[in-house]
N, C-alpha and C. Protein backbone atom coordinates (compact mmCIF):
# COMPACT_ATOMS: atom_id res chain seq x y z
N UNK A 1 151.60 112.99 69.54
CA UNK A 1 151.38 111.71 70.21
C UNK A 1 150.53 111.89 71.47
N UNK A 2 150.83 112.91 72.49
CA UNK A 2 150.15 113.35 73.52
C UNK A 2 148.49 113.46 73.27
N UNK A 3 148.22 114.31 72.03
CA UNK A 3 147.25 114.96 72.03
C UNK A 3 146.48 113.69 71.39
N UNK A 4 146.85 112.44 71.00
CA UNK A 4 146.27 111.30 70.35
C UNK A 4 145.70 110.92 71.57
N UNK A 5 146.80 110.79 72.70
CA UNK A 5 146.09 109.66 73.52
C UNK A 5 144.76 110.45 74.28
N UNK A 6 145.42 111.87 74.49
CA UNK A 6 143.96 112.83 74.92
C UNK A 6 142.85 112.23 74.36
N UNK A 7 143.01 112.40 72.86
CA UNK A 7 141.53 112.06 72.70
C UNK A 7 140.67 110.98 72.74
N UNK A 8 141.89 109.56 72.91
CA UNK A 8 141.26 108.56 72.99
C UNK A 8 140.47 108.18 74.09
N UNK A 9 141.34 109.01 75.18
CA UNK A 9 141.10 109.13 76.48
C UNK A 9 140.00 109.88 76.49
N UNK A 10 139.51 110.78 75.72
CA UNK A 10 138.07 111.80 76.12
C UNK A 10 137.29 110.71 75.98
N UNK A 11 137.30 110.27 74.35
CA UNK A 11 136.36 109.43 73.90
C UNK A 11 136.13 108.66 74.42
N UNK A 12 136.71 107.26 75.23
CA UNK A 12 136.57 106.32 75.69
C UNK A 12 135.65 106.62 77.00
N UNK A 13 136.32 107.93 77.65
CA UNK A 13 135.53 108.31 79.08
C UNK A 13 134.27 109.15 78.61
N UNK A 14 134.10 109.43 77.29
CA UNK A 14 132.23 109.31 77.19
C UNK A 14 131.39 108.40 76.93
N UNK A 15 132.12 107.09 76.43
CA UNK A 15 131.10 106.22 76.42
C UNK A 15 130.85 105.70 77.31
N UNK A 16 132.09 105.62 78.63
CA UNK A 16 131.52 105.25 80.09
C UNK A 16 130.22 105.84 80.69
N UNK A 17 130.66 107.15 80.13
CA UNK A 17 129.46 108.13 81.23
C UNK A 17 127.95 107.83 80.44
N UNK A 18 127.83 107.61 79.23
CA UNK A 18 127.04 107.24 78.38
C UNK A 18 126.25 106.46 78.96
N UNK A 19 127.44 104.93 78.86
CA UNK A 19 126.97 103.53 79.41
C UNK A 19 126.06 104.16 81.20
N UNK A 20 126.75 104.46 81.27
CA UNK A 20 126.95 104.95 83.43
C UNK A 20 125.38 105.49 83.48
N UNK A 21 125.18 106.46 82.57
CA UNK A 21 123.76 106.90 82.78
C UNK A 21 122.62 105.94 82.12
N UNK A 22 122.80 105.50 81.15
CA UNK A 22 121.94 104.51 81.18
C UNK A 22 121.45 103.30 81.39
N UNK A 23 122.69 103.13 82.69
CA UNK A 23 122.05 101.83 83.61
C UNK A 23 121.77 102.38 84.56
N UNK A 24 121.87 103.53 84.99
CA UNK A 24 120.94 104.27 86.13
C UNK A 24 119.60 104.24 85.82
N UNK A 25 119.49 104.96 84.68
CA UNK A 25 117.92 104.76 84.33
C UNK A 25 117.03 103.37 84.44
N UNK A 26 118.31 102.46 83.25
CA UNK A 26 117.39 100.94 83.95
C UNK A 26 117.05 100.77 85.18
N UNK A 27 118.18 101.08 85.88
CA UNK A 27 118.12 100.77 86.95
C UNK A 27 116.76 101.12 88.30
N UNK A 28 116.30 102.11 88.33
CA UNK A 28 115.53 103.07 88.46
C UNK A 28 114.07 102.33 87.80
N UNK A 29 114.03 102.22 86.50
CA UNK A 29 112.83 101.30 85.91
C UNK A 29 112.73 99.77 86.62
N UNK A 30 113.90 99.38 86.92
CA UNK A 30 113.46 97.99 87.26
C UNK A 30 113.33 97.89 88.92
N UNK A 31 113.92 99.27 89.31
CA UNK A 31 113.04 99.27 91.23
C UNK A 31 111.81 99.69 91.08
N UNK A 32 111.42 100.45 89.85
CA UNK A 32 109.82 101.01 90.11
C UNK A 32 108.67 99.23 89.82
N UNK A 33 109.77 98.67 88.51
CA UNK A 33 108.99 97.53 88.42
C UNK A 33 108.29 96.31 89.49
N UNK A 34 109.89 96.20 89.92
CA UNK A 34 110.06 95.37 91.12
C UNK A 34 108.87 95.84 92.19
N UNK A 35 108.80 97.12 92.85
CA UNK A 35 107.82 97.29 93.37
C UNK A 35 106.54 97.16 93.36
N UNK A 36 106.18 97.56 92.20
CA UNK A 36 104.84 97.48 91.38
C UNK A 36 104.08 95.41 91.26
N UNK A 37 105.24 94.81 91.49
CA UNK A 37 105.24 93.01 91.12
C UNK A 37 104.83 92.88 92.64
N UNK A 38 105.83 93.60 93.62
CA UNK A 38 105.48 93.07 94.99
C UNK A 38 104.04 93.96 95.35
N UNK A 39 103.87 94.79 95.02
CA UNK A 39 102.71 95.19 95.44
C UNK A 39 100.98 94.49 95.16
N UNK A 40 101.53 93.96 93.70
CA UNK A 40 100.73 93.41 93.26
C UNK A 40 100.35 92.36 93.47
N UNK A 41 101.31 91.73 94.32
CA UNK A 41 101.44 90.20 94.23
C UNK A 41 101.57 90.24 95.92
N UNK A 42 101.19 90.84 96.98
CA UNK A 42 100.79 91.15 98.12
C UNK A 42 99.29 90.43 98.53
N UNK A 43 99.07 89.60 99.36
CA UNK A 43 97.86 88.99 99.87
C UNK A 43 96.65 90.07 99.99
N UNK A 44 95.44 90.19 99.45
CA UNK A 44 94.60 90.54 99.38
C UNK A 44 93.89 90.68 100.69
N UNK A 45 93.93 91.28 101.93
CA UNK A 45 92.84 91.34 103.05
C UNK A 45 91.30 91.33 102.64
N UNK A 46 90.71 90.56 102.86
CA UNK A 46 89.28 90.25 102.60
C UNK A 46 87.90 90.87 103.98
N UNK A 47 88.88 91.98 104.45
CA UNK A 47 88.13 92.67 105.75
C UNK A 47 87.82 93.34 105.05
């Protein structure tokens, strides 16, 4: 019975870390995006 819940318990805490790393990554893509929009979208100096 012990060793059941172990594993449910492994399993469940890898799909966190799973999930966990790949909203870092989004995450990470959508500050490079975000930047890239404001940069772009920054007033043009005509000097």
């Amino acid at each position: 019975m012990t060793q059941e819940i172990l594993k449910y318990v492994l399993e469940q805490a890898s799909g966190v870390v799973i999930a966990l790393m790949l909203i870092m990554r989004i995450e990470t893509k959508l500050d490079s995006l975000t930047s890239a929009i404001m940069r772009l979208s920054e007033p043009k100096s005509s000097k």
